[in-house]
Structure formats: C-alpha cells, structure tokens
C-alpha atoms as a PDB file:
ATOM      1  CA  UNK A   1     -29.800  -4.633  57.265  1.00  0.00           C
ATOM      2  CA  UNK A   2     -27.553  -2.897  54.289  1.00  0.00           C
ATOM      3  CA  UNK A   3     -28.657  -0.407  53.117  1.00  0.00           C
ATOM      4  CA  UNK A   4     -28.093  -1.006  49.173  1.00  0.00           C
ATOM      5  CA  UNK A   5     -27.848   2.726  48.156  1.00  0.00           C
ATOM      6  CA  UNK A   6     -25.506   3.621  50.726  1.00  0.00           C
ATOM      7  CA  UNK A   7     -21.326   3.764  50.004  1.00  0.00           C
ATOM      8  CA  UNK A   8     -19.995   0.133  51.672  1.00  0.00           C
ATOM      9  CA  UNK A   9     -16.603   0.862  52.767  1.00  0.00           C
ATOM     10  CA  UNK A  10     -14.389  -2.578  54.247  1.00  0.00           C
ATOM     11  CA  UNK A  11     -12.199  -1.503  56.601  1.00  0.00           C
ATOM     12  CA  UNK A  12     -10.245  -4.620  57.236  1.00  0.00           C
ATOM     13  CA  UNK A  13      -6.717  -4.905  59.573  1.00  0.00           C
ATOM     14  CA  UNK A  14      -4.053  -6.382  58.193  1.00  0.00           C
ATOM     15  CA  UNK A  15      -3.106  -9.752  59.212  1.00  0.00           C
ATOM     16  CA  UNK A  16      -1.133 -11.526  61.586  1.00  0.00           C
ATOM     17  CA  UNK A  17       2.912  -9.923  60.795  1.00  0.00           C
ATOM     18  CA  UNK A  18       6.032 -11.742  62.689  1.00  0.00           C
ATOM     19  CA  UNK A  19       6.061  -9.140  65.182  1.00  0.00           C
ATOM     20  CA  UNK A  20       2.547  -9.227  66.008  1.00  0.00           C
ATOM     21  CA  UNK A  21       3.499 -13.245  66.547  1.00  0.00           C
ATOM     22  CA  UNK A  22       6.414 -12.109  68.517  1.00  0.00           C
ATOM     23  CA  UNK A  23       4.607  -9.657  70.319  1.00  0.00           C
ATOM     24  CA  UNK A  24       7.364  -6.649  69.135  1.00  0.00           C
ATOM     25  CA  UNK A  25       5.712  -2.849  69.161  1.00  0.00           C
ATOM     26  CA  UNK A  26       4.644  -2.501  65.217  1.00  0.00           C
ATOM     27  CA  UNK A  27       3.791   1.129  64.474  1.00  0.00           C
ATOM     28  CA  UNK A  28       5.505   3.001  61.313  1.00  0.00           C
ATOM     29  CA  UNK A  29       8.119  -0.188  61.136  1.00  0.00           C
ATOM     30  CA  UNK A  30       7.137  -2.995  59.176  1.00  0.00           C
ATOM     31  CA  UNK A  31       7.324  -6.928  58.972  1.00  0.00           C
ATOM     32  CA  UNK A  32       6.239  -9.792  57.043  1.00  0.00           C
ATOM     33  CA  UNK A  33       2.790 -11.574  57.099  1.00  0.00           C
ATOM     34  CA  UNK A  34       3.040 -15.309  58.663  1.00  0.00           C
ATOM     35  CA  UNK A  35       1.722 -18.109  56.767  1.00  0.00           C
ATOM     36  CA  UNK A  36      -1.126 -17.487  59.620  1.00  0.00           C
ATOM     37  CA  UNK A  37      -1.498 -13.908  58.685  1.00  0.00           C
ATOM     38  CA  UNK A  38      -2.009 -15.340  54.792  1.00  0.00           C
ATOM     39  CA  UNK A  39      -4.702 -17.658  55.738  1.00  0.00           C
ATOM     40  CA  UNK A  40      -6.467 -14.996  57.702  1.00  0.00           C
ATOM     41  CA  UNK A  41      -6.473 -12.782  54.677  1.00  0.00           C
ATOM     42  CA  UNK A  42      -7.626 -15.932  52.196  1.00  0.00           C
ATOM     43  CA  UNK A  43     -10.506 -16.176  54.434  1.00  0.00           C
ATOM     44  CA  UNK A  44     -11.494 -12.684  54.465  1.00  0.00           C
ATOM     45  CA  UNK A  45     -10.860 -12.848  50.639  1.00  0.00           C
ATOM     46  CA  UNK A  46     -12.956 -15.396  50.395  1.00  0.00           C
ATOM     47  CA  UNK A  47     -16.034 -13.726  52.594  1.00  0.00           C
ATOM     48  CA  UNK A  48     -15.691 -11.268  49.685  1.00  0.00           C
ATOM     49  CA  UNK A  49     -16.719 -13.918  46.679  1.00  0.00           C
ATOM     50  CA  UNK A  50     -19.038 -15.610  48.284  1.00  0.00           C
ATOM     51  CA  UNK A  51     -21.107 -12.643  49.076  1.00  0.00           C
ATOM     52  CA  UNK A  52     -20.447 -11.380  45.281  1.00  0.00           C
ATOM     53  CA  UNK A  53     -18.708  -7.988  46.912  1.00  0.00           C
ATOM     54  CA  UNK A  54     -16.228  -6.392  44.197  1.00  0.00           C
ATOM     55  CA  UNK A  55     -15.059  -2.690  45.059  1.00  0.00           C
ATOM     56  CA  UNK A  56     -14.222   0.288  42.902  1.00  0.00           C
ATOM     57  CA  UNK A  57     -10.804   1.185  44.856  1.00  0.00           C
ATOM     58  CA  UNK A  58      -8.512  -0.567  47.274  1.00  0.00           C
ATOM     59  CA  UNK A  59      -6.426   1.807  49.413  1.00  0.00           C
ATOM     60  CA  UNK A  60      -3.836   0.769  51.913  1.00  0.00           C
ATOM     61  CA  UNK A  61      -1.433   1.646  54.499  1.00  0.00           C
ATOM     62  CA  UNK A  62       1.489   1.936  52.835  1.00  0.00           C
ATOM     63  CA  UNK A  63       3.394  -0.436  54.893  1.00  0.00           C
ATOM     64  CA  UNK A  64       4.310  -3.854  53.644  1.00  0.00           C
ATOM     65  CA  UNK A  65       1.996  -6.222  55.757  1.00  0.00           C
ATOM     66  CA  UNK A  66      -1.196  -3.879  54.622  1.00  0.00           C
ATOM     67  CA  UNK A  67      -0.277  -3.913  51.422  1.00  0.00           C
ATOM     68  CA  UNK A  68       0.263  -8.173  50.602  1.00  0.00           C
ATOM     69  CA  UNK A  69      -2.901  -8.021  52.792  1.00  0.00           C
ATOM     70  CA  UNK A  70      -5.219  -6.127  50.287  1.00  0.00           C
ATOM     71  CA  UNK A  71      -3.596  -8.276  47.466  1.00  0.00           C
ATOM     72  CA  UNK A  72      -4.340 -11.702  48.480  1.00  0.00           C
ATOM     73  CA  UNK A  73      -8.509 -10.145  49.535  1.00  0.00           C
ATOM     74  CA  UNK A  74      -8.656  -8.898  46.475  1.00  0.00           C
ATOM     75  CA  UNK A  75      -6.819 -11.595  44.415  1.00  0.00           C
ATOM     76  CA  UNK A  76      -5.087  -8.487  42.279  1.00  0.00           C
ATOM     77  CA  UNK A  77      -8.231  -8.182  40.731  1.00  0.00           C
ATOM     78  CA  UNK A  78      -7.399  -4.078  41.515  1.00  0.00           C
ATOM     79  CA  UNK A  79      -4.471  -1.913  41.506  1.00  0.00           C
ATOM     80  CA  UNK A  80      -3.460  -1.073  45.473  1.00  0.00           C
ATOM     81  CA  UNK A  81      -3.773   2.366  46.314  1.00  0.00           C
ATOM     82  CA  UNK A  82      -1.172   3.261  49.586  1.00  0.00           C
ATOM     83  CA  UNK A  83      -0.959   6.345  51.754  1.00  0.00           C
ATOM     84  CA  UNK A  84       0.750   6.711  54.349  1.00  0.00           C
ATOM     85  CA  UNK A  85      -2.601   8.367  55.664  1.00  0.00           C
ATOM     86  CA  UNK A  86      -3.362   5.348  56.619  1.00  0.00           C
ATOM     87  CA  UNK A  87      -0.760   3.963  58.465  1.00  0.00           C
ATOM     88  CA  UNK A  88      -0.391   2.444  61.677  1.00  0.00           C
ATOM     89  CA  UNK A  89       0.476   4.863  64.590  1.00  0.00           C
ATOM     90  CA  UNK A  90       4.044   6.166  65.157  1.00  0.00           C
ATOM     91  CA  UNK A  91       4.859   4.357  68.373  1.00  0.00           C
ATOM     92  CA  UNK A  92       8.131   6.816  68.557  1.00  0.00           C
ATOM     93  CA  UNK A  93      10.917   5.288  71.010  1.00  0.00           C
ATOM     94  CA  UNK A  94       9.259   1.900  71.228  1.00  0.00           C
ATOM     95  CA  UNK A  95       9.215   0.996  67.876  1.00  0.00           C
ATOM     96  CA  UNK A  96      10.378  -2.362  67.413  1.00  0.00           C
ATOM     97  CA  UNK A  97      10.377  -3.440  71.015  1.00  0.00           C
ATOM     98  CA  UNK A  98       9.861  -6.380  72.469  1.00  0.00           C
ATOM     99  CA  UNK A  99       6.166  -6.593  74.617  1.00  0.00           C
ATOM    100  CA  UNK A 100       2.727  -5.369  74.417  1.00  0.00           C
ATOM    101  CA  UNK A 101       0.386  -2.332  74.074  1.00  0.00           C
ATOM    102  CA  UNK A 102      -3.388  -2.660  75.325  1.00  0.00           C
ATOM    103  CA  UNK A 103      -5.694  -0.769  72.472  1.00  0.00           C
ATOM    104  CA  UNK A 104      -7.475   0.640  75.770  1.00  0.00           C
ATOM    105  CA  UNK A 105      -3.891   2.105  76.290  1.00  0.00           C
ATOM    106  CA  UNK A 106      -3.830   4.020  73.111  1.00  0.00           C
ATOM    107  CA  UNK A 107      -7.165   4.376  72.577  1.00  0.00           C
ATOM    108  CA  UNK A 108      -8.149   5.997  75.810  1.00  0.00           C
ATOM    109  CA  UNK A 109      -5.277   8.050  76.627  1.00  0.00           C
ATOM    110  CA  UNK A 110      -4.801  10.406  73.543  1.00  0.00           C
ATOM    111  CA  UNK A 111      -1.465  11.347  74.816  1.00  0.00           C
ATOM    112  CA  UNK A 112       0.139   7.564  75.970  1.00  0.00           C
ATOM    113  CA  UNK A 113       2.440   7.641  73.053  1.00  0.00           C
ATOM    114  CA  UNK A 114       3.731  11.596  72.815  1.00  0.00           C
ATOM    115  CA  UNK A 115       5.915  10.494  76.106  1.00  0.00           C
ATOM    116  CA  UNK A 116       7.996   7.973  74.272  1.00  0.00           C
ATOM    117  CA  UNK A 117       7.993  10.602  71.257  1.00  0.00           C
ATOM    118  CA  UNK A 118       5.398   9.179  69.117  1.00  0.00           C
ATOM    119  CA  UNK A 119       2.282   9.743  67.551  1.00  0.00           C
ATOM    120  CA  UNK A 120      -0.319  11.874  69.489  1.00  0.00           C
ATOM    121  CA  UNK A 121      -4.136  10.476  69.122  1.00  0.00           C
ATOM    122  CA  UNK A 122      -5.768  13.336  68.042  1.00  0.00           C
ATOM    123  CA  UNK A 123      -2.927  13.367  64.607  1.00  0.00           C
ATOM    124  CA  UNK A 124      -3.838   9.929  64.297  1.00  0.00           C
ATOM    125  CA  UNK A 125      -7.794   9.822  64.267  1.00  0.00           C
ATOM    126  CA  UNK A 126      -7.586  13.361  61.691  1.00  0.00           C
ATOM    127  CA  UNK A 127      -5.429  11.789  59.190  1.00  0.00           C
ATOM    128  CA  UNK A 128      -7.067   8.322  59.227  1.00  0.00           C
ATOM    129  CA  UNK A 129     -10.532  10.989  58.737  1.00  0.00           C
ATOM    130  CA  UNK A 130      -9.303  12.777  56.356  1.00  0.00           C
ATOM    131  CA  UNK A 131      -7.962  10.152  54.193  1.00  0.00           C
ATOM    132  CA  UNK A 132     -11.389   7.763  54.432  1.00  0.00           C
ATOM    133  CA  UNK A 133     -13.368  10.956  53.947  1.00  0.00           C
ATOM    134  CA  UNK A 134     -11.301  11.989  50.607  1.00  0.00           C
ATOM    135  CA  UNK A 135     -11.859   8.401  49.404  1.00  0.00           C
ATOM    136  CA  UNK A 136     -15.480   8.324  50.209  1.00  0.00           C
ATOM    137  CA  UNK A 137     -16.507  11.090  48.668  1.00  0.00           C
ATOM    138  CA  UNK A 138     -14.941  10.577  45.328  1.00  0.00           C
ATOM    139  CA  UNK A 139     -17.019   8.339  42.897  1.00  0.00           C
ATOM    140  CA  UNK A 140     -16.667   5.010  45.024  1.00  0.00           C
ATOM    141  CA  UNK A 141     -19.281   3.065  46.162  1.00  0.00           C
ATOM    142  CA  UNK A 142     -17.666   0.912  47.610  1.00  0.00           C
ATOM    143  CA  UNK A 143     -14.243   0.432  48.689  1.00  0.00           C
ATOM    144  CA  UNK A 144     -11.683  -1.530  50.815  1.00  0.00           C
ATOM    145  CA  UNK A 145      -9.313  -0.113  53.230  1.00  0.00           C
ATOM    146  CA  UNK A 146      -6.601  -1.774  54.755  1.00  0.00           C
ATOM    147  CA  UNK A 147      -4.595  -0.495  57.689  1.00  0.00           C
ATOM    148  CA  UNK A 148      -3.847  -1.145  61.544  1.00  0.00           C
ATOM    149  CA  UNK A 149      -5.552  -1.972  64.947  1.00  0.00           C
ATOM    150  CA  UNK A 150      -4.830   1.230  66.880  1.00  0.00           C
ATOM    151  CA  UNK A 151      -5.489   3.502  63.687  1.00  0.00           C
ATOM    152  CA  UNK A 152      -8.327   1.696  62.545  1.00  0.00           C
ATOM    153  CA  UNK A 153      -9.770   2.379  66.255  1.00  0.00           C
ATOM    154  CA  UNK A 154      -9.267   5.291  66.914  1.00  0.00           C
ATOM    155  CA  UNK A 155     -10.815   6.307  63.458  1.00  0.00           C
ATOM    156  CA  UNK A 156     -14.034   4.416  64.639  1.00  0.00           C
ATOM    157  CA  UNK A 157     -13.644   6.335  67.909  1.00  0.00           C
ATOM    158  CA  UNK A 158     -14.360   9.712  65.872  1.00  0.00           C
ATOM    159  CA  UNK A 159     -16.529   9.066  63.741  1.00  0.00           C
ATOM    160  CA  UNK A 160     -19.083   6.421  65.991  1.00  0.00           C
ATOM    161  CA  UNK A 161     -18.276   6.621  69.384  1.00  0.00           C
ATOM    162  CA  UNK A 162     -21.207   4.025  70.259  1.00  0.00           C
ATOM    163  CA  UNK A 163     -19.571   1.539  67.677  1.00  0.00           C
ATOM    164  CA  UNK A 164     -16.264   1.825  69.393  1.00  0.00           C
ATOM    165  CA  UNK A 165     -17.727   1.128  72.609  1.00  0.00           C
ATOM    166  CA  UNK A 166     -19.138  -1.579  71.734  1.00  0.00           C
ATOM    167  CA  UNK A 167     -16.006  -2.724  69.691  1.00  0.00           C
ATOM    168  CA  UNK A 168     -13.977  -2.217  72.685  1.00  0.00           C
ATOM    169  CA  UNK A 169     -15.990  -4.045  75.296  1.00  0.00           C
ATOM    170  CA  UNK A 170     -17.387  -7.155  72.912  1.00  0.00           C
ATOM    171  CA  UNK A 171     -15.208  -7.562  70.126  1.00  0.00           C
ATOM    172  CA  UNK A 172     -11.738  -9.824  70.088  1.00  0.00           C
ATOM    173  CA  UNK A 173      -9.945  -7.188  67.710  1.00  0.00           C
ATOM    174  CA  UNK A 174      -7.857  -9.788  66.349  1.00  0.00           C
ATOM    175  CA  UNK A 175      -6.044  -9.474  63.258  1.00  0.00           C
ATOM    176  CA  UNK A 176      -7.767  -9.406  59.632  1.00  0.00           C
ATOM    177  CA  UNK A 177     -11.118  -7.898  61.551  1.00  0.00           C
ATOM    178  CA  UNK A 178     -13.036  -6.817  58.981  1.00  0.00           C
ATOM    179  CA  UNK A 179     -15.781  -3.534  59.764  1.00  0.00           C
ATOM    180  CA  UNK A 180     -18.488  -2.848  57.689  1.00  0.00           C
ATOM    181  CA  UNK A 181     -19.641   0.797  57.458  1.00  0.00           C
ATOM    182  CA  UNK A 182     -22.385   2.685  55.237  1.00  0.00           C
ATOM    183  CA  UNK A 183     -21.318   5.990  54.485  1.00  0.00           C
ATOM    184  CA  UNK A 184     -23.265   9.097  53.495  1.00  0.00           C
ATOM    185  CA  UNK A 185     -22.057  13.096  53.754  1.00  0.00           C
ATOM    186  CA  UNK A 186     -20.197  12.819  56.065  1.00  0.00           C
ATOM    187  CA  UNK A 187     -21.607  10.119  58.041  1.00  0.00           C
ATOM    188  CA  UNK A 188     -20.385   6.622  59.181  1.00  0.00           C
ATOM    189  CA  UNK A 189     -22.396   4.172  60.179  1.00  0.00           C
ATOM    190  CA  UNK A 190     -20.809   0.370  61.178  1.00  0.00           C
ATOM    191  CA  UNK A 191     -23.315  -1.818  60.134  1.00  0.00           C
ATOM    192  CA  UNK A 192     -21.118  -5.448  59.705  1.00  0.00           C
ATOM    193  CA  UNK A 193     -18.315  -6.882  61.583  1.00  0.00           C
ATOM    194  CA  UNK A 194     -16.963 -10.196  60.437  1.00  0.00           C
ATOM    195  CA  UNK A 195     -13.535 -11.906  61.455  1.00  0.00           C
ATOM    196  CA  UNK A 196     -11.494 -15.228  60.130  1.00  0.00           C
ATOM    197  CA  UNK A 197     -12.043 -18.190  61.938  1.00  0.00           C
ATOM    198  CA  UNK A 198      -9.368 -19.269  64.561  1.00  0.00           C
ATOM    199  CA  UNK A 199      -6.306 -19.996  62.964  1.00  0.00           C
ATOM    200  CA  UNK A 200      -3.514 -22.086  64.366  1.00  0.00           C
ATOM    201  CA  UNK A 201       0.281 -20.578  64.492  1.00  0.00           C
ATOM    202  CA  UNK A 202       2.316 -22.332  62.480  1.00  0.00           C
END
C-alpha cells in the first residue's frame, strides 16, 4: 500500500522511438515517437486520470522522444521541465548504430560503454541521483519524470538495489514502464510498477 504522506514520484520511460523499432543504439541522439510509442504514452496518460493522479512538476530528458512523451501523459496540463540530467546514456562510438544492447550489458558492467568512448555507469547513476534528489526535495509531492531504459536503471540500481533485482529478473522493461516510488530524506522506495498493454507495430 501507498503511503499517502509520502512524495509519489512517476518515473516513466519514454515510448517506443523509430530507432527503438529499428533496433538502432539510442543514447544522447534522438528520434521520433511511432504512432506505437503515442499509444503507449495515451495509455499511461490515461492510468493517470483514472486514478485522479495530477503532479506538481513534470521534468524530462531533454531529448525529443522524452519530451512529446511527458506531453501527451500529462495532456499539457503542465509546463515540461528538461535537463539533460536526465538523459539517456552517452553510448559514445555506437551511437546511432544499427543492433542491440542487453540492459544486463550496461547495467552490470559499469564500464561496457567507456570502451567505445561513452558514458561510464557510475556518471550516469550520480547525475540521474542528483537530478531526482534536487527535484524531490523541493516543494513537490509528487512529480513525473520522464527519461530512458538504461538511465532509469541504473538510477534504481543506486538507490534500491533489491528493486532492481527484481526489475531485472521479472520485469519486461518495455517501453513507457512506468515505476512508482515513495520518497522521503533521502530515501526511495518502489512501491508501483505499471506498463501499457501490448501494442501492435504499426
């Protein structure tokens, strides 16, 4: 159960882009959402109003597909807040590339990236920290954050390694996964983790 006097923070990924459809490496460069990827975000918006959830901030990655992502959830009820905080890692020389990372792969080894001159893990998870920290402990109470699969991951890595376990050995992290934490000084907790139905590609 929610805890109602706890801070609710959404941390949703973005969904489904062209190159996630073409399975091209997505990290700092950027591509549209597919009419999929719109669905997956109405239905995630629409989570939202049937369980009467408004927030006090959105923040996003500030790449494109997180961004049209945290408009259609929150029907531009709220100005979108972007940092590039909260991007998606730098995947360095394979940016763009046709194929496939594993989020075991980048996950797991905090290094698998610095070898194609990207983005080490440990940069990743204290940014993504010290973003979501500075947001929680400002006067929200309850906020939604949009941003990537590997990021988002290895955020819930630092702060709940238990939760990312669990995440990582039960949980399809497909795209517009949505995790519920309660936060308090410091602390996350993921209490919630809901995900769009199965959507056909287009």
């Amino acid at each position: 159960m929610y805890n109602i006097d706890m801070k609710k923070m959404y941390l949703l990924r973005h969904g489904q882009t062209i190159f996630n459809l073409k399975l091209k490496m997505q990290g700092h460069c950027d591509s549209p959402l597919t009419n999929k990827g719109i669905k997956q975000a109405e239905s995630i918006r629409d989570y939202f109003i049937e369980n009467n959830i408004d927030f006090d901030a959105v923040y996003s990655s500030s790449s494109e597909r997180a961004i049209d992502t945290a408009r259609i959830v929150s029907e531009n009820k709220y100005p979108i807040l972007p940092s590039k905080d909260l991007r998606e890692m730098n995947f360095g020389d394979l940016e763009g590339e046709n194929g496939h990372l594993e989020l075991t792969d980048l996950t797991q080894d905090k290094d698998y990236l610095v070898k194609f001159h990207g983005e080490d893990q440990i940069s990743a998870q204290k940014r993504m920290y010290s973003k979501i920290t500075e947001i929680m402990e400002s006067i929200n109470d309850s906020v939604l954050v949009v941003s990537s699969s590997c990021s988002i991951m290895n955020f819930v890595k630092y702060v709940d390694l238990v939760a990312y376990q669990k995440l990582m050995s039960e949980v399809r992290f497909i795209n517009c996964t949505l995790l519920i934490f309660e936060y308090e000084n410091g602390n996350y907790r993921l209490v919630d983790i809901k995900q769009p139905p199965e959507i056909p590609n287009d």
